[in-house]
Protein backbone atom coordinates (compact mmCIF):
# COMPACT_ATOMS: atom_id res chain seq x y z
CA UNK A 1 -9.75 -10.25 14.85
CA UNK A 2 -11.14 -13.63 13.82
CA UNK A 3 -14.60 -11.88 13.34
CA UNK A 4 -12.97 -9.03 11.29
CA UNK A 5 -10.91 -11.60 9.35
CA UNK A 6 -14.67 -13.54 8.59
CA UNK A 7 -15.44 -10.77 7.25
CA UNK A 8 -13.05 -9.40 4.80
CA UNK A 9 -12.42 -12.67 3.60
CA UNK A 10 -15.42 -15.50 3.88
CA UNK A 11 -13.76 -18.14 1.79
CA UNK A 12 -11.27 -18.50 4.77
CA UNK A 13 -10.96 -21.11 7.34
CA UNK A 14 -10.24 -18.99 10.88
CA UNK A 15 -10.64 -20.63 14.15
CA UNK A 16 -10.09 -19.56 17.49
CA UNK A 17 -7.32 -21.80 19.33
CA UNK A 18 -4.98 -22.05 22.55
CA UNK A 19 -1.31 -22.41 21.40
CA UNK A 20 -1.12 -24.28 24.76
CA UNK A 21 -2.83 -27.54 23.13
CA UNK A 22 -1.95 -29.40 20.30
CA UNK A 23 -3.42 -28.48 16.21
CA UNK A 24 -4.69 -31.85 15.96
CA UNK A 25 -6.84 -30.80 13.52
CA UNK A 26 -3.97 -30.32 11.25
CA UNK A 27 -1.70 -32.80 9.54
CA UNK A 28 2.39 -33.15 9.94
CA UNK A 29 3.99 -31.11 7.13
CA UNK A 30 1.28 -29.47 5.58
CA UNK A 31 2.19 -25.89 5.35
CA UNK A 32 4.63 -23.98 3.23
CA UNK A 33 4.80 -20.97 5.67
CA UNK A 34 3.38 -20.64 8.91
CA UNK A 35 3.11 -16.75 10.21
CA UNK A 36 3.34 -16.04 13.81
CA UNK A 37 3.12 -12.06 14.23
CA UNK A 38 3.02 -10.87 18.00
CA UNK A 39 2.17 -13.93 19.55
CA UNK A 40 5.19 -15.79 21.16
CA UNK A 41 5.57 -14.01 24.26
CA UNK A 42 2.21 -14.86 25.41
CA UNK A 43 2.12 -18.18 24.84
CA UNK A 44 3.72 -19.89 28.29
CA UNK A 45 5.24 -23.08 26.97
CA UNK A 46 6.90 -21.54 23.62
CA UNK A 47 9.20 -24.49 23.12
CA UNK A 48 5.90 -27.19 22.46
CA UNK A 49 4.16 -24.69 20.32
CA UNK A 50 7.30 -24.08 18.44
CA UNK A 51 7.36 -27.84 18.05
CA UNK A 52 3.66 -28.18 17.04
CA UNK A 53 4.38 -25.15 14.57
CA UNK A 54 7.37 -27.30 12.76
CA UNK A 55 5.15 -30.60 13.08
CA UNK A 56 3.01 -28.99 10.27
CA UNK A 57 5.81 -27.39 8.52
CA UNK A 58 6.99 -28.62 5.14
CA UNK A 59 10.67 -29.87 4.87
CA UNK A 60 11.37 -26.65 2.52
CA UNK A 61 8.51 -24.66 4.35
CA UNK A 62 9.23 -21.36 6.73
CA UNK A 63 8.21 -20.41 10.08
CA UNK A 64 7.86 -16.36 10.28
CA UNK A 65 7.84 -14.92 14.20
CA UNK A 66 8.23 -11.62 15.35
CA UNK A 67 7.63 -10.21 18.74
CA UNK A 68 8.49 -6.99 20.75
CA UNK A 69 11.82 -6.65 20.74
CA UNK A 70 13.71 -8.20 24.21
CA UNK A 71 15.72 -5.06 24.73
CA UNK A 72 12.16 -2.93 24.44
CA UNK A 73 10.67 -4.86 27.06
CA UNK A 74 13.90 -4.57 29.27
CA UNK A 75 14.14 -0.45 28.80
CA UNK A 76 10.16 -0.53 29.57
CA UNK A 77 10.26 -2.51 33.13
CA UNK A 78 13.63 -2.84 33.79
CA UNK A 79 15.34 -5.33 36.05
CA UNK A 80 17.93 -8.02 34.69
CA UNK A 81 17.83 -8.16 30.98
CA UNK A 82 18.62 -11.83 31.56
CA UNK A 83 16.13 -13.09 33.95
CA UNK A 84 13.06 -15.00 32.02
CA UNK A 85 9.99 -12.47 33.72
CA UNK A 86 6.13 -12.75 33.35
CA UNK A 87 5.20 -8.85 32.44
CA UNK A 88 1.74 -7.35 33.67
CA UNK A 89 1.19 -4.65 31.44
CA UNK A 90 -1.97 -2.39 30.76
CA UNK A 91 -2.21 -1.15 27.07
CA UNK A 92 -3.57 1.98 25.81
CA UNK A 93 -7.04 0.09 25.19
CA UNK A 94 -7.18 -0.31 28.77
CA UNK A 95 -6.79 -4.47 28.18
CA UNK A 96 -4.76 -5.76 30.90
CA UNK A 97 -1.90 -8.05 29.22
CA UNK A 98 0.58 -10.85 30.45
CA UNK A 99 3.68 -11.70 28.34
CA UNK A 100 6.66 -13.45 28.54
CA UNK A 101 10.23 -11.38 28.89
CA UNK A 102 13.02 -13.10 27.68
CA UNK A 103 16.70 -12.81 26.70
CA UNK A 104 17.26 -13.28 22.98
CA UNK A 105 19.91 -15.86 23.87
CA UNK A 106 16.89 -17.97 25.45
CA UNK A 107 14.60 -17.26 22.49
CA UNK A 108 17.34 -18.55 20.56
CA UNK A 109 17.28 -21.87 22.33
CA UNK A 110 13.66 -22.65 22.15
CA UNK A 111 13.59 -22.00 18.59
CA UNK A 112 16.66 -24.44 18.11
CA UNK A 113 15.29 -26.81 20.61
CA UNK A 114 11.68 -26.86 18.45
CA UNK A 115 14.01 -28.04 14.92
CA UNK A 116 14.55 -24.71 13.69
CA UNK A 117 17.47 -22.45 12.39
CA UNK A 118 17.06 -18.80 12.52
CA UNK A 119 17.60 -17.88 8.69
CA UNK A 120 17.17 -14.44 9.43
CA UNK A 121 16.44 -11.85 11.33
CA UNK A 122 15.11 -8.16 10.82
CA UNK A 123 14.77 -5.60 13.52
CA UNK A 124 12.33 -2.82 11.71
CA UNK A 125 12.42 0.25 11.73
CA UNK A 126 9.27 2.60 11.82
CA UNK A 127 7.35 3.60 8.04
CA UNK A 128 7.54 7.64 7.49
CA UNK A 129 3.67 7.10 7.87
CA UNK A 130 4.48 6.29 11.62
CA UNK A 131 5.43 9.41 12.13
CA UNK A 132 1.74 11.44 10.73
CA UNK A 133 -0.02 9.09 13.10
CA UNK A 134 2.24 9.61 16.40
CA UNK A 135 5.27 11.39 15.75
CA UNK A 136 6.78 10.80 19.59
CA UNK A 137 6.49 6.92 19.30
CA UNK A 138 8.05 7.57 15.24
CA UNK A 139 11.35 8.96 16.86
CA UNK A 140 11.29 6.58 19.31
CA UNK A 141 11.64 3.70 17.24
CA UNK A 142 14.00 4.95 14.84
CA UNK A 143 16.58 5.12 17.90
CA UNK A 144 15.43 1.95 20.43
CA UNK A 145 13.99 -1.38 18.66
CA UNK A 146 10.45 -1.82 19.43
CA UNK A 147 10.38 -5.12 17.79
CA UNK A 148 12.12 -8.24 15.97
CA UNK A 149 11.31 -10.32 13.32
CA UNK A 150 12.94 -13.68 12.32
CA UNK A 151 12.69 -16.05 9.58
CA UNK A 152 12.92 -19.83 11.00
CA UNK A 153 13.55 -22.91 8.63
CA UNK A 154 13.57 -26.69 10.01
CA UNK A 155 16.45 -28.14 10.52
């Protein structure tokens, strides 16, 4: 994705980095919105990069996260909706993938705990143009959430 994103756009600045370790190449409070889309529950210690991520947040800045949705993951592997589980999944690619499970009561904390209120929150639903390109996984999503968006502000 960085490589395609090179591409399409070479003015950019795109860097490969491990949300595990600090953006110390980055100064506090320097961003007016920060995008995180489908990357949260892989990241092991979400609580520190949620931190890092409102270190370089303006004051009047916004943090945007979405992720699959926690009652998706629960219908998909089952066992106690409440219980914080590492998922093993393979994808449709074939690409073997590890991701975090957890109640939206615990997301909740960690993104209070990092200096953020949730502002809102938006649980799509699927574009008509879903349905010409897989019509099963269209009807789907219009009746079980596949994922969750929320709009974080620092508090």
């Amino acid at each position: 994705m960085v490589e395609l994103s090179r591409q399409l756009a070479p003015q950019g600045d795109f860097r490969v980095h491990d949300l595990a370790d600090p953006l110390d190449w980055l100064d506090d409070k320097q961003f007016d919105l920060v995008l995180l889309a489908l990357v949260l529950e892989h990241v092991d210690d979400r609580r520190a990069t949620l931190a890092e991520l409102r270190r370089v947040l303006k004051e009047t800045g916004a943090l945007v996260v979405s992720f699959q949705h926690p009652t998706a993951t629960w219908l998909s592997h089952g066992g106690s909706y409440f219980d914080t589980t590492l998922i093993e999944d393979k994808w449709s690619l074939g690409w073997d993938v590890q991701y975090w499970r957890t109640s939206l009561e615990q997301t909740s904390e960690e993104i209070c705990d990092a200096g953020f209120l949730i502002e809102r929150i938006v649980e799509p639903l699927p574009t008509e143009e879903v349905a010409t390109i897989d019509t099963e996984t269209y009807e789907t999503l219009l009746s079980k959430p596949g994922f969750i968006a929320m709009r974080l502000v620092p508090r």
